[in-house]
Protein backbone atom coordinates (compact mmCIF):
# COMPACT_ATOMS: atom_id res chain seq x y z
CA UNK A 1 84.22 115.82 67.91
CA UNK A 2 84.83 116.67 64.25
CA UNK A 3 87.67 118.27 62.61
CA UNK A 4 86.17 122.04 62.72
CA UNK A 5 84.79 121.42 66.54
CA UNK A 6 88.81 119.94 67.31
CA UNK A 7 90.38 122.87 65.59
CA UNK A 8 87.73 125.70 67.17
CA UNK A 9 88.24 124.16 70.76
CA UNK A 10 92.15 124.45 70.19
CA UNK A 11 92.16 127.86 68.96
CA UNK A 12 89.43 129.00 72.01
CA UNK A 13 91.67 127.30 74.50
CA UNK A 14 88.40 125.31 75.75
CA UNK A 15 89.10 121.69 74.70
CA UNK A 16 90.50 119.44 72.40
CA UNK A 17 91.25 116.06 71.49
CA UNK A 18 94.14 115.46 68.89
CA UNK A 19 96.79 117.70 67.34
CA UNK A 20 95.66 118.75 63.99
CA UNK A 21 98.38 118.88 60.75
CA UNK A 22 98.84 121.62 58.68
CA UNK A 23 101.12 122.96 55.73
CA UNK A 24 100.94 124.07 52.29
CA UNK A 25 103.73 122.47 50.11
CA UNK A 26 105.05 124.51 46.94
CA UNK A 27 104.62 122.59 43.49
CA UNK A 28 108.25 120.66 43.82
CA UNK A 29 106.93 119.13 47.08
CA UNK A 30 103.97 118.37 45.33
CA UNK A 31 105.28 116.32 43.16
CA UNK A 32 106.74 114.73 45.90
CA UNK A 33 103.85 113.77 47.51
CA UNK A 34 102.62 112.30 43.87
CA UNK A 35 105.52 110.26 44.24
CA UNK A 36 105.75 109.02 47.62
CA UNK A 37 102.56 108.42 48.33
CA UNK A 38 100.71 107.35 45.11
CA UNK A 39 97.65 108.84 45.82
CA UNK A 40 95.53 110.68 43.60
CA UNK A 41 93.79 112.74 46.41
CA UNK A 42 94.99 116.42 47.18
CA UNK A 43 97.54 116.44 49.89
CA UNK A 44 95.24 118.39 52.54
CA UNK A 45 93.10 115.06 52.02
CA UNK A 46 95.42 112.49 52.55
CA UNK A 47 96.79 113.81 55.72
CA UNK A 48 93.77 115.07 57.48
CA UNK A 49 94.12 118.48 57.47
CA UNK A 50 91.18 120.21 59.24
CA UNK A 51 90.38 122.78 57.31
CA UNK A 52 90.19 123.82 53.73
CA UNK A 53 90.15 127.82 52.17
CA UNK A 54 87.66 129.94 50.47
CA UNK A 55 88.75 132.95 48.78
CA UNK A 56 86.50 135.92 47.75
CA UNK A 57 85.30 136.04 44.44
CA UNK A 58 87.21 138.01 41.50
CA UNK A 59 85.80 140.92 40.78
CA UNK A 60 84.96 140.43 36.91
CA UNK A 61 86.18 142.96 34.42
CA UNK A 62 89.51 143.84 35.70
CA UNK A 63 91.21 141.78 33.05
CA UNK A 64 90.28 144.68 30.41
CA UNK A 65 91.73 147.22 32.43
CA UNK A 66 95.34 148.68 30.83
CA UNK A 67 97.30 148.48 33.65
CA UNK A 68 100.54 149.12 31.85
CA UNK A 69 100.18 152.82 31.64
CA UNK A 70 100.87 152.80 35.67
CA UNK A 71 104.01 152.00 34.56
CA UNK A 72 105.37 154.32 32.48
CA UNK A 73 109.33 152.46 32.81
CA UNK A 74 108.07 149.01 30.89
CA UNK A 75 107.68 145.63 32.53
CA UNK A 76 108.94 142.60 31.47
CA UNK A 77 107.14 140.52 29.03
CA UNK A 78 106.87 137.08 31.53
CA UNK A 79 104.47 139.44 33.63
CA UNK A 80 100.68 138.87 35.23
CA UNK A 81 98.32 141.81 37.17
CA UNK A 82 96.18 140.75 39.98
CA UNK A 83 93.14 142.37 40.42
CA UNK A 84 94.58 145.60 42.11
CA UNK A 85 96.69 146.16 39.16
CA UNK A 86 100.14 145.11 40.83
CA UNK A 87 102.50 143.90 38.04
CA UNK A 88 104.29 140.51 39.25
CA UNK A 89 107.03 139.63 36.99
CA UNK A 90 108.12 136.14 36.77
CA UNK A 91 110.06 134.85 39.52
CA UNK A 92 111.30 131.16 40.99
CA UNK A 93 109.88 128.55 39.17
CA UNK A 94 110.92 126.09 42.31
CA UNK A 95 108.54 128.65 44.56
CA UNK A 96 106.12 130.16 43.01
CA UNK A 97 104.81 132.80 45.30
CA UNK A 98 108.19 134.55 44.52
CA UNK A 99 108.01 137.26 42.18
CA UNK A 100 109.21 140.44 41.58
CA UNK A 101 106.64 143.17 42.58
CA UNK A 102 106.17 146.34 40.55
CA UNK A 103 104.32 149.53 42.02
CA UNK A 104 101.32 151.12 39.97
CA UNK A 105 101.44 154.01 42.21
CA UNK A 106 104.96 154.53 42.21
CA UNK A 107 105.42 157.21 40.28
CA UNK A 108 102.30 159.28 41.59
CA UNK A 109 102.66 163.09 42.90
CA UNK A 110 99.23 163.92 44.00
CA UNK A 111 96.52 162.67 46.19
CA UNK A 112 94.16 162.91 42.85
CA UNK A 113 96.09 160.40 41.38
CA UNK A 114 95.32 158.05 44.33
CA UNK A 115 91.94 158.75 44.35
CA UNK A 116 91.34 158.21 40.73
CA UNK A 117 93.41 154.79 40.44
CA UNK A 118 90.12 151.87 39.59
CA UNK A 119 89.72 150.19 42.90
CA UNK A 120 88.08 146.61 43.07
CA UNK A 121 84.75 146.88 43.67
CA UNK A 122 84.40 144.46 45.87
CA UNK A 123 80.27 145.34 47.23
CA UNK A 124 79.55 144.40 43.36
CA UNK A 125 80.37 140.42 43.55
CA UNK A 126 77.41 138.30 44.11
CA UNK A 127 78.54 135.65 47.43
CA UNK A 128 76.39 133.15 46.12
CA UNK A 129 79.06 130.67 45.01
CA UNK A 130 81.05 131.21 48.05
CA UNK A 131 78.22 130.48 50.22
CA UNK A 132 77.57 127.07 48.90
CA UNK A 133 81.43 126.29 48.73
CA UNK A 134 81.31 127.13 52.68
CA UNK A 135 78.05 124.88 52.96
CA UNK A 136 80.24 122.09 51.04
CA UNK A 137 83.01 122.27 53.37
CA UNK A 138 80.99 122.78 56.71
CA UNK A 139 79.28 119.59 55.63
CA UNK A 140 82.17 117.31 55.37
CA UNK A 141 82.87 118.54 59.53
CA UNK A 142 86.02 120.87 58.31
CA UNK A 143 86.40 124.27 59.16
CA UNK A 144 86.61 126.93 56.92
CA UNK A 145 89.04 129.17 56.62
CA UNK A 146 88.93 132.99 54.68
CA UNK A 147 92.04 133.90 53.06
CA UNK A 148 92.25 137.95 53.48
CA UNK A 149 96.23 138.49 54.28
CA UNK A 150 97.73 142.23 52.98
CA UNK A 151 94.83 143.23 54.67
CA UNK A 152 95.74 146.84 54.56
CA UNK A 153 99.44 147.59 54.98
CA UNK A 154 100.77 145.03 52.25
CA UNK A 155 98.06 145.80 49.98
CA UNK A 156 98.68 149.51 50.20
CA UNK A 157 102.78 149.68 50.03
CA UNK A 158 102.12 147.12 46.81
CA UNK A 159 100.59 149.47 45.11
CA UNK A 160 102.73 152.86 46.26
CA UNK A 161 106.15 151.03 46.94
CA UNK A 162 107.12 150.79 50.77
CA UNK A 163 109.52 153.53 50.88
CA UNK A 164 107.17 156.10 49.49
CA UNK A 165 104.60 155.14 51.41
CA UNK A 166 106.76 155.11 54.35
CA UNK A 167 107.74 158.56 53.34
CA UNK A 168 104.06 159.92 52.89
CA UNK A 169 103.19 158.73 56.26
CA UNK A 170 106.64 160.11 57.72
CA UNK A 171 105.99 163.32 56.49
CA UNK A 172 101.81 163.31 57.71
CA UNK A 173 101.13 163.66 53.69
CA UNK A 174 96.99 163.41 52.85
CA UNK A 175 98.46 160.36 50.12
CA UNK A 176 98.95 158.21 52.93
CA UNK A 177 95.87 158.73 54.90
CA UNK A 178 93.44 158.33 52.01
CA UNK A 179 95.22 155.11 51.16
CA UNK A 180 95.20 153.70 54.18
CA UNK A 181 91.61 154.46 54.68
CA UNK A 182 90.40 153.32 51.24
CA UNK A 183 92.27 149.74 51.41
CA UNK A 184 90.49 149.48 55.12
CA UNK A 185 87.48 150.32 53.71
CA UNK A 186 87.46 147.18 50.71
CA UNK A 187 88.79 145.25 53.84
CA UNK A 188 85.62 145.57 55.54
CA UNK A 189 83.87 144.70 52.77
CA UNK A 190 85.06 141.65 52.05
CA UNK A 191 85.82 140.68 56.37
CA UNK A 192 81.68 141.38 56.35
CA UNK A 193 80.86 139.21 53.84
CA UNK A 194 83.00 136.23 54.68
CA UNK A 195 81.16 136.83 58.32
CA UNK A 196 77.97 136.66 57.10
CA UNK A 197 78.89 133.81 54.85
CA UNK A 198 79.75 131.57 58.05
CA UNK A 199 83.45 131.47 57.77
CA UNK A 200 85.07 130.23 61.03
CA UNK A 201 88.52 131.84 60.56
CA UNK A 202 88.96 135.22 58.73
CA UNK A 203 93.18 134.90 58.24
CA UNK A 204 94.31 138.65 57.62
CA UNK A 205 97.47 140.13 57.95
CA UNK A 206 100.32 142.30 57.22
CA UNK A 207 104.02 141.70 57.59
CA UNK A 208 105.38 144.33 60.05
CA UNK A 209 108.30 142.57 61.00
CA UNK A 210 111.70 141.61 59.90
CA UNK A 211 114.37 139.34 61.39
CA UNK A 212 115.01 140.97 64.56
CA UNK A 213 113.19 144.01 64.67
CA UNK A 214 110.20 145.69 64.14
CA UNK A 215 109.38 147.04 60.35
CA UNK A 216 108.54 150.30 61.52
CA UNK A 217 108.25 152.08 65.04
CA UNK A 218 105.38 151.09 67.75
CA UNK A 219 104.20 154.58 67.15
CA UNK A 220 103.63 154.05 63.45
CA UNK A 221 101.97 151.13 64.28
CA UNK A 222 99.54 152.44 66.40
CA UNK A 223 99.01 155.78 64.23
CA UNK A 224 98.31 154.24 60.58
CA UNK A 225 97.59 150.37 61.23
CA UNK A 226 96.41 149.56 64.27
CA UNK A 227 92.92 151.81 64.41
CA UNK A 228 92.45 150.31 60.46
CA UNK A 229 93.03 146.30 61.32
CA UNK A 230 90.48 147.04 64.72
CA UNK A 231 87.98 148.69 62.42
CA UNK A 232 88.06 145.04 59.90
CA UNK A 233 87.77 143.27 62.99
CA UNK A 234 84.72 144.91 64.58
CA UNK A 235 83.53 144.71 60.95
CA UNK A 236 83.52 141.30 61.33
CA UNK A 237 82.82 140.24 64.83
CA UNK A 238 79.09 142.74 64.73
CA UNK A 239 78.42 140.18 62.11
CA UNK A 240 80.07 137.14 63.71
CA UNK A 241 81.12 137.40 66.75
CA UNK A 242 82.57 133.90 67.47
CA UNK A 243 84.55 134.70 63.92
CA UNK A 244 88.30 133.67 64.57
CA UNK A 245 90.43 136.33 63.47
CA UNK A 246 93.85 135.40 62.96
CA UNK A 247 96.81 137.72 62.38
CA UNK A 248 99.47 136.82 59.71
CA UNK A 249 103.34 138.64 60.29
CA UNK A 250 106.58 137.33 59.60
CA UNK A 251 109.36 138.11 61.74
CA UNK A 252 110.09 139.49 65.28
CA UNK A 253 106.88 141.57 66.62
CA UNK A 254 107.12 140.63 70.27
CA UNK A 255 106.57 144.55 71.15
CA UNK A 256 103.12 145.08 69.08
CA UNK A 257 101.42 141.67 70.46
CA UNK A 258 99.56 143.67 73.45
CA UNK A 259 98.04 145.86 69.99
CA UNK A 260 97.13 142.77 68.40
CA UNK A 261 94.95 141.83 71.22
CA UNK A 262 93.83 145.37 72.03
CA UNK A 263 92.58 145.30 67.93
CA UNK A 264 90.71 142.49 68.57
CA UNK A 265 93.13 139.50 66.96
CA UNK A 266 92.47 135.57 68.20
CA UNK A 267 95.50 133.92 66.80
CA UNK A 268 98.72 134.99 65.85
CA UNK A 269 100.50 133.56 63.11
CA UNK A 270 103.10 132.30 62.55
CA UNK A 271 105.67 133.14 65.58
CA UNK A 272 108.81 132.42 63.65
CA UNK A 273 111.43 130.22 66.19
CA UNK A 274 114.29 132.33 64.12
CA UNK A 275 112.67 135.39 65.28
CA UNK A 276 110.79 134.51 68.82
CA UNK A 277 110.76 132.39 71.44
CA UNK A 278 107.64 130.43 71.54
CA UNK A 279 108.32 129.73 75.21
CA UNK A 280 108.48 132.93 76.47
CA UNK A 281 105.55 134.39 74.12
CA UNK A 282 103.49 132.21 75.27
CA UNK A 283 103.98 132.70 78.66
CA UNK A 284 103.42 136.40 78.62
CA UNK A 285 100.19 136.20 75.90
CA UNK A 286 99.15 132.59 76.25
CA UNK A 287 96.25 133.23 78.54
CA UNK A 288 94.57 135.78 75.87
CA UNK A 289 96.02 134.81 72.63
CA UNK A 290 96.58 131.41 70.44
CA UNK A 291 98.80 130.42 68.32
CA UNK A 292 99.13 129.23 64.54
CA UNK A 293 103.05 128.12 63.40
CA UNK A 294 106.47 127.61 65.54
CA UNK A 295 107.94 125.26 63.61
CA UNK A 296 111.27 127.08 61.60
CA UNK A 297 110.67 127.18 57.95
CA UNK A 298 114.46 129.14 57.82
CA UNK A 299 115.90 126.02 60.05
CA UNK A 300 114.60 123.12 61.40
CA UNK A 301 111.75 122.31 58.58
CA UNK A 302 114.33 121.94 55.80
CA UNK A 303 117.76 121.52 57.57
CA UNK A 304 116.97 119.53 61.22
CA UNK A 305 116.76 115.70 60.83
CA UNK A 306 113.55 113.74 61.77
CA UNK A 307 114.09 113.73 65.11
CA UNK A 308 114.21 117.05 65.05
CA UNK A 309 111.22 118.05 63.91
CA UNK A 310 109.62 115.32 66.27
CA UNK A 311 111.48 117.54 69.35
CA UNK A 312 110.63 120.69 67.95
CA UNK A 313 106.82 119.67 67.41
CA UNK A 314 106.00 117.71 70.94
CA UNK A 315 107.88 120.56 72.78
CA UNK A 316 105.82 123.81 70.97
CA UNK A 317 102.61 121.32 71.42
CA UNK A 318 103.60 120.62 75.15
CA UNK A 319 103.65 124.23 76.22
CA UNK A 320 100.64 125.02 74.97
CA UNK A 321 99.31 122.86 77.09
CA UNK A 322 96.21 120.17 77.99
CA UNK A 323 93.55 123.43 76.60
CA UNK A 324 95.62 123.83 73.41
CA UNK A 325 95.95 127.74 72.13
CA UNK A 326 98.82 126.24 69.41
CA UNK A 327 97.96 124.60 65.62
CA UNK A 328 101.54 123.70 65.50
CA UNK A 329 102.87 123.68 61.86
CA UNK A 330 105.44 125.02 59.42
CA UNK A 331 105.95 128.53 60.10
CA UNK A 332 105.64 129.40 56.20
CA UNK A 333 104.94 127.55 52.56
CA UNK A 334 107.24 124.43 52.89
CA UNK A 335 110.24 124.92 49.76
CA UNK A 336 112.08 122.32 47.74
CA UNK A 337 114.75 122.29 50.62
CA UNK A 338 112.68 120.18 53.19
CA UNK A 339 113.00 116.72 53.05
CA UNK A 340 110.09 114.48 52.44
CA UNK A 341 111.35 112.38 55.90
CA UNK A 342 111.03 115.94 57.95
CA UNK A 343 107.33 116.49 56.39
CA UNK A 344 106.30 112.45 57.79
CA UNK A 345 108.30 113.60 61.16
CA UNK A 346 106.01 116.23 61.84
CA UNK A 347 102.98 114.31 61.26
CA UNK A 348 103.67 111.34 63.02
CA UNK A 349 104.89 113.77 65.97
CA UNK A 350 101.18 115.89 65.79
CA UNK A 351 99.47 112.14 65.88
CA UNK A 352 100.97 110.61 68.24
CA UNK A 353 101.23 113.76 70.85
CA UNK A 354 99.17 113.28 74.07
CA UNK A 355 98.50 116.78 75.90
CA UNK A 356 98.36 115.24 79.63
């Protein structure tokens, strides 16, 4: 059994034979790893991680775009665009997915402004190049997995700001609606192609969650996200239909995990301990659901010792279970906080961890 046919027994709940490792490491931690280990090979490498990511190709072009006229009150001059024309002005240097996000849509009135704004055109890019990265990867007996998070919620508050998109939906406004429906529909389009490009794991995603309750109401929820993320999932299974689909959301979401399922998601990730208790979620959802995560990012990552990482890992891996259903691992990007003894503790614990 290979690393991909470990990882796809685990996440099926069918059989597997080892714990797999898995964590990404911001660049501090990085240099860490330069300097404890001495290796030269990429971190995922050296540890055995069992899968690597493919992203979808960048729509060419969208460099020459002005995006500053979306915002008509100035930007900073440290600033970058992605390719949906959200301004990111520079944030920690220490963690480097932390910027501050600016709105292109903000200041828009009218539905015609919505529906005018230049949209990736993702059904342009030629898959070619992705294809034979996924051939690369598949070869070397890793799974592959596609990176398609802000699948439509996250996407679509980037570009209007949260609170008025929040307010268009509150108030049943056409803005919303067309939104929504345009970011599902350049979801589908790229969930299709990563399925017919032989991805095993699609990871999409929105955060709908905060500490200890629910970003916005169940009813929400099922109204203006949950009909969207089914309709990327179908997308992807009529291709695919062994596709692993696996549903990124921070924070507490204990009430929306029946919708989850219902929509069609595999695994949830990343049950935060701070938020949930893994326990108890999966003993309601762990006959029909698997996990990705459990291990606290806020707490136990960076401030438990050794040991407890070692506690925290065995007893998340132990409920799961002799079929598996739980790639135990850091709940979130590991920060300069966690020591490199707690990032050791968790491997040794995954490697040495016996399910019977």
């Amino acid at each position: 059994m290979n690393a991909r046919e470990n990882l796809l027994g685990l996440f099926r709940r069918e059989r597997y034979e080892y714990a797999p490792v898995q964590f990404y490491l911001c660049p501090s931690l990085c240099d860490a790893f330069k300097r404890q280990t001495g290796s030269d090979l990429a971190y995922q490498d050296y540890f055995g991680m069992p899968m690597r990511e493919v992203e979808f190709p960048k729509v060419t072009g969208r460099e020459s775009i002005d995006w500053h006229k979306y915002y008509p009150d100035g930007l900073k001059d440290e600033v970058f665009f992605d390719e949906w024309g959200i301004a990111h002005e520079s944030g920690s240097k220490a963690a480097a997915h932390m910027t501050r996000m600016r709105h292109p849509m903000a200041a828009f009135d009218s539905i015609e402004q919505i529906q005018s704004y230049p949209y990736p055109d993702f059904a342009s890019v030629s898959t070619d190049e992705l294809q034979k990265q996924i051939d690369r990867i598949h070869s070397k007996g890793l799974a592959v997995y596609a990176a398609m998070e802000c699948t439509v919620w996250e996407t679509a508050w980037y570009l209007r700001d949260m609170t008025k998109l929040m307010m268009d939906m509150a108030m049943e406004e056409d803005k919303a609606v067309w939104l929504l429906d345009k970011i599902t529909e350049l979801a589908c389009i790229r969930a299709a192609a990563f399925a017919r490009c032989g991805v095993d794991v699609i990871r999409i995603g929105d955060d709908v969650g905060m500490q200890s309750a629910l970003m916005m109401s169940r009813d929400f929820y099922r109204r203006f996200l949950k009909p969207r993320l089914a309709k990327v999932i179908k997308t992807a299974k009529a291709i695919k239909p062994d596709i692993i689909m696996q549903y990124h959301t921070c924070g507490f979401v204990t009430p929306l995990i029946n919708d989850f399922i219902e929509a069609g998601i595999d695994v949830l990730n990343p049950v935060q301990p701070e938020c949930m208790n893994f326990a108890d979620i999966h003993a309601a959802f762990g006959n029909r659901l698997s996990f990705s995560g459990t291990l606290g990012t806020q707490t136990t990552m960076p401030f438990g010792s050794p040991d407890d990482v070692k506690k925290a890992t065995r007893r998340n891996l132990k409920i799961a279970g002799e079929k598996g259903g739980l790639l135990c691992c850091p709940t979130h990007l590991l920060e300069p906080e966690v020591p490199w003894a707690n990032i050791l503790a968790y491997v040794e614990a995954c490697r040495d961890f016996t399910a019977a």
